[in-house]
Every structure is written in structure tokens, then in C-alpha cells.
N, C-alpha and C. Protein backbone atom coordinates (compact mmCIF):
# COMPACT_ATOMS: atom_id res chain seq x y z
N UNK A 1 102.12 209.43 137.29
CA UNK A 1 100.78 209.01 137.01
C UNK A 1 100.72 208.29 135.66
N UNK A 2 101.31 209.48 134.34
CA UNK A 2 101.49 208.50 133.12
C UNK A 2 102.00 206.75 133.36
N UNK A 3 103.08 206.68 134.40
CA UNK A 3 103.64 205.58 134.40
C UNK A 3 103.07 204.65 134.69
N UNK A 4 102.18 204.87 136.11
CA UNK A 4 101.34 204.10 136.73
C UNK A 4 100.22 203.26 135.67
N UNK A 5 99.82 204.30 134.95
CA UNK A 5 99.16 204.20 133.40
C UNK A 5 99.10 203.25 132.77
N UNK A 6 100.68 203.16 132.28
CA UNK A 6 101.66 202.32 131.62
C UNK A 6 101.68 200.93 132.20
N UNK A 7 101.85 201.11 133.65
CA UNK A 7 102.23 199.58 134.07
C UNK A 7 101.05 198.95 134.09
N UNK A 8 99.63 199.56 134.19
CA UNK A 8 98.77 198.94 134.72
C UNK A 8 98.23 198.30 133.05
N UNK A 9 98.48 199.13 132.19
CA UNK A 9 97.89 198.88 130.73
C UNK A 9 98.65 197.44 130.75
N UNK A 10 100.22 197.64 130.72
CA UNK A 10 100.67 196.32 130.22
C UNK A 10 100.53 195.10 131.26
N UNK A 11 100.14 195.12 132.37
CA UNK A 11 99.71 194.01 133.17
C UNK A 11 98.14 193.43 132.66
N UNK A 12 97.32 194.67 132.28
CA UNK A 12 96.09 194.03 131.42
C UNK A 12 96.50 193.62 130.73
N UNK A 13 97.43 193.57 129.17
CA UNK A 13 97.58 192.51 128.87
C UNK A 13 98.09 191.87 128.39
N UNK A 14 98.95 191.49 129.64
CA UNK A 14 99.58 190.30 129.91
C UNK A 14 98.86 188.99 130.44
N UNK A 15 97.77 189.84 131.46
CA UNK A 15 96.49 189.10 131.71
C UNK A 15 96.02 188.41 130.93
N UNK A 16 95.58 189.23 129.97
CA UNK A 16 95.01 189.16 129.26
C UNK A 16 95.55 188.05 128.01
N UNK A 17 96.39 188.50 127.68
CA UNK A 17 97.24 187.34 126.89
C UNK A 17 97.57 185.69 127.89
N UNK A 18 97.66 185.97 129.06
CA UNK A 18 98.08 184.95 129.65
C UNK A 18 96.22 184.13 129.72
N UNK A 19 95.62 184.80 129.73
CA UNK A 19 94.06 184.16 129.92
C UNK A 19 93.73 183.58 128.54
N UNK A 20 94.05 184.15 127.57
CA UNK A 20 93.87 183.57 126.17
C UNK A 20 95.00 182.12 125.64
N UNK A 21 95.86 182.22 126.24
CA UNK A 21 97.03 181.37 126.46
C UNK A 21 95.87 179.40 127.09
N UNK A 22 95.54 180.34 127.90
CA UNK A 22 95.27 179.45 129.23
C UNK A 22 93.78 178.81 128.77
N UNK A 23 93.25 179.53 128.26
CA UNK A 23 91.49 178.98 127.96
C UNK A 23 92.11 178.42 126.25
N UNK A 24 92.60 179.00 125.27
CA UNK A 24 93.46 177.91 124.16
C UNK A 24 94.08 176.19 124.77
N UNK A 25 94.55 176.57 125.65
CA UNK A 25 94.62 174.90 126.11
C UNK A 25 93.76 174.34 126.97
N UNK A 26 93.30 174.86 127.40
CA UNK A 26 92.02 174.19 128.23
C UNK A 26 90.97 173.62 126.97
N UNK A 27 90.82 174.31 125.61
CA UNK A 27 89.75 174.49 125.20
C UNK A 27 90.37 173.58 124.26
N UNK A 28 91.95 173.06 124.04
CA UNK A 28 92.31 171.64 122.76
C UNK A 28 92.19 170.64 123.74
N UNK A 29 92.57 170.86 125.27
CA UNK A 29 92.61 169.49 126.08
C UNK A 29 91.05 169.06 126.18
N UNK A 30 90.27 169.59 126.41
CA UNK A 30 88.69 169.18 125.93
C UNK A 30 88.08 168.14 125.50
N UNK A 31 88.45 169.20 123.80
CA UNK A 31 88.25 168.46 122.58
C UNK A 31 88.92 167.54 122.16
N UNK A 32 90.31 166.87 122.85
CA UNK A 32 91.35 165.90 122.85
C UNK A 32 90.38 165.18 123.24
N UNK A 33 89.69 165.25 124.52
CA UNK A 33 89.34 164.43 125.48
C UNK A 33 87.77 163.93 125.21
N UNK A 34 87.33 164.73 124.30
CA UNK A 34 85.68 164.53 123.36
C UNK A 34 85.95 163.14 122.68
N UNK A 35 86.80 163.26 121.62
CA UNK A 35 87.36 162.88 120.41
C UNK A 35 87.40 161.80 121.15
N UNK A 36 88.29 161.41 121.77
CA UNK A 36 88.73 159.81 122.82
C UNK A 36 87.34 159.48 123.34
N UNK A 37 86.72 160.03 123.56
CA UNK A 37 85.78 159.34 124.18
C UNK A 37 84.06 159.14 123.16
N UNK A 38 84.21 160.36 122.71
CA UNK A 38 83.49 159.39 120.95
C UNK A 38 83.96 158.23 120.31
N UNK A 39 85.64 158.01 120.11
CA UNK A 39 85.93 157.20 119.76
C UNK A 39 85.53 155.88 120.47
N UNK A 40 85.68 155.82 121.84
CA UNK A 40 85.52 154.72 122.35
C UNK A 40 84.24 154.30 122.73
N UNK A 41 83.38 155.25 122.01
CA UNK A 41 81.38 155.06 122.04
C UNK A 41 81.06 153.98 121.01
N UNK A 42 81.90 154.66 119.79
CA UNK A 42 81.85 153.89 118.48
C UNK A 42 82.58 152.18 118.67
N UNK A 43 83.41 152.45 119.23
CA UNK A 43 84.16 151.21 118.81
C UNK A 43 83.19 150.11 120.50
N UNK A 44 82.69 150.34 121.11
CA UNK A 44 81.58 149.84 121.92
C UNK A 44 80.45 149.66 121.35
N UNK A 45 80.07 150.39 120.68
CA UNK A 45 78.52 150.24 119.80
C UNK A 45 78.84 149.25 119.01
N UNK A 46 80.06 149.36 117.75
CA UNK A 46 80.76 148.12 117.12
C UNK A 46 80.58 146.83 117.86
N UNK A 47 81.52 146.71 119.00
CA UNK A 47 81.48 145.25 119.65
C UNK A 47 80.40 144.89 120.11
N UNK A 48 79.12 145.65 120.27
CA UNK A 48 77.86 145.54 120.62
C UNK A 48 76.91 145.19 119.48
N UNK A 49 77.34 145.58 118.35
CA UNK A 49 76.73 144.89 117.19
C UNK A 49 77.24 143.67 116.64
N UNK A 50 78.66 143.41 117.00
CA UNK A 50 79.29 141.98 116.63
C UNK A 50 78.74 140.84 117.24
N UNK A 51 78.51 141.62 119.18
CA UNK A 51 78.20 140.18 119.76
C UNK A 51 76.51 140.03 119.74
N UNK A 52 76.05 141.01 119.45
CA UNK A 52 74.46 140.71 118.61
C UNK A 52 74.28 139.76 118.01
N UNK A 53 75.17 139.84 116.85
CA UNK A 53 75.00 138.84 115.34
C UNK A 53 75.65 137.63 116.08
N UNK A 54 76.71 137.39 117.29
CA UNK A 54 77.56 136.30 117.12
C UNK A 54 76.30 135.58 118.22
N UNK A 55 75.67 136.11 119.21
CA UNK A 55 74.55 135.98 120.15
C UNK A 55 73.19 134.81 118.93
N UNK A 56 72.66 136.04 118.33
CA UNK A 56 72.09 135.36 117.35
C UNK A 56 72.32 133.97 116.78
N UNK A 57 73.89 133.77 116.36
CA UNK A 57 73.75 132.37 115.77
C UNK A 57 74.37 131.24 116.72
N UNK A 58 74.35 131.98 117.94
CA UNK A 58 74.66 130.84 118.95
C UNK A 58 73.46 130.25 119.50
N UNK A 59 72.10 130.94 119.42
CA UNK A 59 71.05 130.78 120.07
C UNK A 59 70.33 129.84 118.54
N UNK A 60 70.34 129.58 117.51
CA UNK A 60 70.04 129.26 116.81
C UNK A 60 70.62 127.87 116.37
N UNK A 61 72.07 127.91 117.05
CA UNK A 61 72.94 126.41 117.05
C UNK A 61 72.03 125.74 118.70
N UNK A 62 72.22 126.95 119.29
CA UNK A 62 71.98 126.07 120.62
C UNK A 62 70.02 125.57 120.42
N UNK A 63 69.40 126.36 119.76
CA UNK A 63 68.04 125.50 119.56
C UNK A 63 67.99 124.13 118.86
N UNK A 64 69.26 124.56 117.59
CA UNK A 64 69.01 123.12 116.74
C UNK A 64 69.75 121.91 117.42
N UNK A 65 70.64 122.74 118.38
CA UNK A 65 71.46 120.99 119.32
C UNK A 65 70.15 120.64 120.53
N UNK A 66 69.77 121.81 121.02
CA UNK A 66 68.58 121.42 122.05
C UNK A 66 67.61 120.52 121.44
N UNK A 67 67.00 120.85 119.73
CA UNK A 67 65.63 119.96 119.52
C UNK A 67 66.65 118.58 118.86
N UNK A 68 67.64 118.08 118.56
CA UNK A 68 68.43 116.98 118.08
C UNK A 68 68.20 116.10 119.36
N UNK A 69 68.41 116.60 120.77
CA UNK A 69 68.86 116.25 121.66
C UNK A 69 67.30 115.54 121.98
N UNK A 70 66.85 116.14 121.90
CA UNK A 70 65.52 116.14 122.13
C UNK A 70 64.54 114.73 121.55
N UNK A 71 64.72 114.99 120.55
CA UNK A 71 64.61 113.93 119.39
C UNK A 71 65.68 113.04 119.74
N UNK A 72 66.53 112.90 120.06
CA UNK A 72 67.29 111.25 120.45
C UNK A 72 66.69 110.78 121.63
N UNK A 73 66.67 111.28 122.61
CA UNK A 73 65.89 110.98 123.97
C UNK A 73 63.94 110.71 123.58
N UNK A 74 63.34 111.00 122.72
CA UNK A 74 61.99 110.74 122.40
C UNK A 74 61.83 109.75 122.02
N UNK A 75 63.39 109.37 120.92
CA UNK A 75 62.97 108.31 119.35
C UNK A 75 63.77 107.05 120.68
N UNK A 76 64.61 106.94 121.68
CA UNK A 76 65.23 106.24 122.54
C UNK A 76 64.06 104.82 122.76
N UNK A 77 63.15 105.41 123.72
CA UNK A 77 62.63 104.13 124.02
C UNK A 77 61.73 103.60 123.24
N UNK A 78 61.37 103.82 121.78
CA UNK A 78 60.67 103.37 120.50
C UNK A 78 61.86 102.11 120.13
N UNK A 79 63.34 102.01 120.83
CA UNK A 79 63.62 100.64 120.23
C UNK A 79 64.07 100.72 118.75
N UNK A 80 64.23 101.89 118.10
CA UNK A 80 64.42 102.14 116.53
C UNK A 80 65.46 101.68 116.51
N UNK A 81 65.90 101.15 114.96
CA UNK A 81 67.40 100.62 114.89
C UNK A 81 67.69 101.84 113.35
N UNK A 82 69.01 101.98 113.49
CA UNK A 82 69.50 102.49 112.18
C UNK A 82 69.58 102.03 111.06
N UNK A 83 69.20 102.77 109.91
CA UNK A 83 69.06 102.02 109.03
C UNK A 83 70.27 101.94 107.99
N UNK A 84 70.67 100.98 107.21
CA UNK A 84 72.56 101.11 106.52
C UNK A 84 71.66 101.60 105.39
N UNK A 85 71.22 101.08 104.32
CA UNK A 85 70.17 101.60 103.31
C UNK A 85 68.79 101.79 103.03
N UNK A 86 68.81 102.56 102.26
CA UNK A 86 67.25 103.21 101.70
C UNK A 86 66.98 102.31 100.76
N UNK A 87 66.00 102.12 100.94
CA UNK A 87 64.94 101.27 99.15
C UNK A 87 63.47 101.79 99.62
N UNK A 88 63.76 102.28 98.18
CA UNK A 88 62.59 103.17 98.08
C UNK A 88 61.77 102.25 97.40
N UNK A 89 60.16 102.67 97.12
CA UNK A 89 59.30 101.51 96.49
C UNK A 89 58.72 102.52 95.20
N UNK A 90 58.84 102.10 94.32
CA UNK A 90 58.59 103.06 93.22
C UNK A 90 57.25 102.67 92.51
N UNK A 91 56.33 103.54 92.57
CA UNK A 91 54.58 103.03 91.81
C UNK A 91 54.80 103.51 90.35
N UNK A 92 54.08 102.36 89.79
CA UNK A 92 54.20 102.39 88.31
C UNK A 92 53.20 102.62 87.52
N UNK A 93 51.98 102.69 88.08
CA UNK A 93 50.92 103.23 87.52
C UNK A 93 49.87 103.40 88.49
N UNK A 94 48.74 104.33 88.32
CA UNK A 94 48.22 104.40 89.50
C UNK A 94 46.69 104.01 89.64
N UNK A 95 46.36 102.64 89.52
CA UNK A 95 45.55 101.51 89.92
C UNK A 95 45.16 101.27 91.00
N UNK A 96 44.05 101.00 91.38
CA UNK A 96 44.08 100.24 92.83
C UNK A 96 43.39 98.84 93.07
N UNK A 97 44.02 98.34 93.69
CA UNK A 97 43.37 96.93 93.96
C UNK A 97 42.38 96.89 95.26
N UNK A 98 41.24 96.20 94.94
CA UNK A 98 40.41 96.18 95.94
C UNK A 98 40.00 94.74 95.99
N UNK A 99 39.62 94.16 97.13
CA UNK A 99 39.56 92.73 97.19
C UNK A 99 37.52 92.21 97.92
């Protein structure tokens, strides 16, 4: 009976040790598996804030090529010619002539 005792004590724990064994790695493979996948939240949120900002100044090139574009096709059939220089007309005092 003592023996029976005996065997049954040390099969608890062995159990018992083998269950603590067993929930210790269950319980780092987890948190291995947390860690990786926080990581890869962050580094998504990152590329989600890069292509924000890179979004932003594409939409801001693509307005200023849209209204350029815009403005060549308007100023088109006005017949305008380019001009090689500026001369400016400079007032020298401020008079007016009336006739």
C-alpha cells in the first residue's frame, strides 16, 4: 500500500513537472509569436505613414502639372507669342495728363 503511495506521489509529479515543462513553452512560443507580430504592426503603420507624406506630394505635383496643363490649352487659342525680353516702363513722377 505504502508503495502504491509512492508510485502514485511520484507520477503526480512528474505530471506535474511535465505540465509545467509544457505550459513554459507554450507560454515563450506565444510571446515569440506577440513580439513578431507587434513588430510587423509597427513597421506597417511606418510604411503607412511614409506613403501618406509621399501620397501628399504627389497629389500636389499632380495639381500643379494638372493647372500648367490647363493654362497652356486656355492661353493656346489667344494666339500669344513668347516673349525673349522684359522692358519694363518705369514712372518718374506721379502727374497726370489730361487732354
Amino acid at each position: 500500500m505504502r508503495r502504491l503511495r509512492i508510485l502514485k506521489s511520484k507520477a503526480l509529479w512528474s505530471l506535474a513537472v511535465l505540465s509545467v515543462i509544457s505550459l513554459s513553452f507554450l507560454y515563450i512560443v506565444q510571446t515569440n509569436s506577440e513580439i513578431s507580430e507587434r513588430f510587423l504592426v509597427k513597421e506597417c503603420v511606418n510604411r503607412i505613414a511614409e506613403l501618406s507624406k509621399e501620397n501628399e506630394v504627389l497629389q500636389v505635383s499632380s495639381a500643379q502639372a494638372a493647372s500648367l496643363d490647363k493654362l497652356a490649352q486656355l492661353v493656346e487659342p489667344l494666339n500669344f507669342e513668347k516673349t525673349e525680353n522684359i522692358h519694363y516702363i518705369r514712372v518718374l513722377s506721379t502727374q497726370a495728363i489730361a487732354k
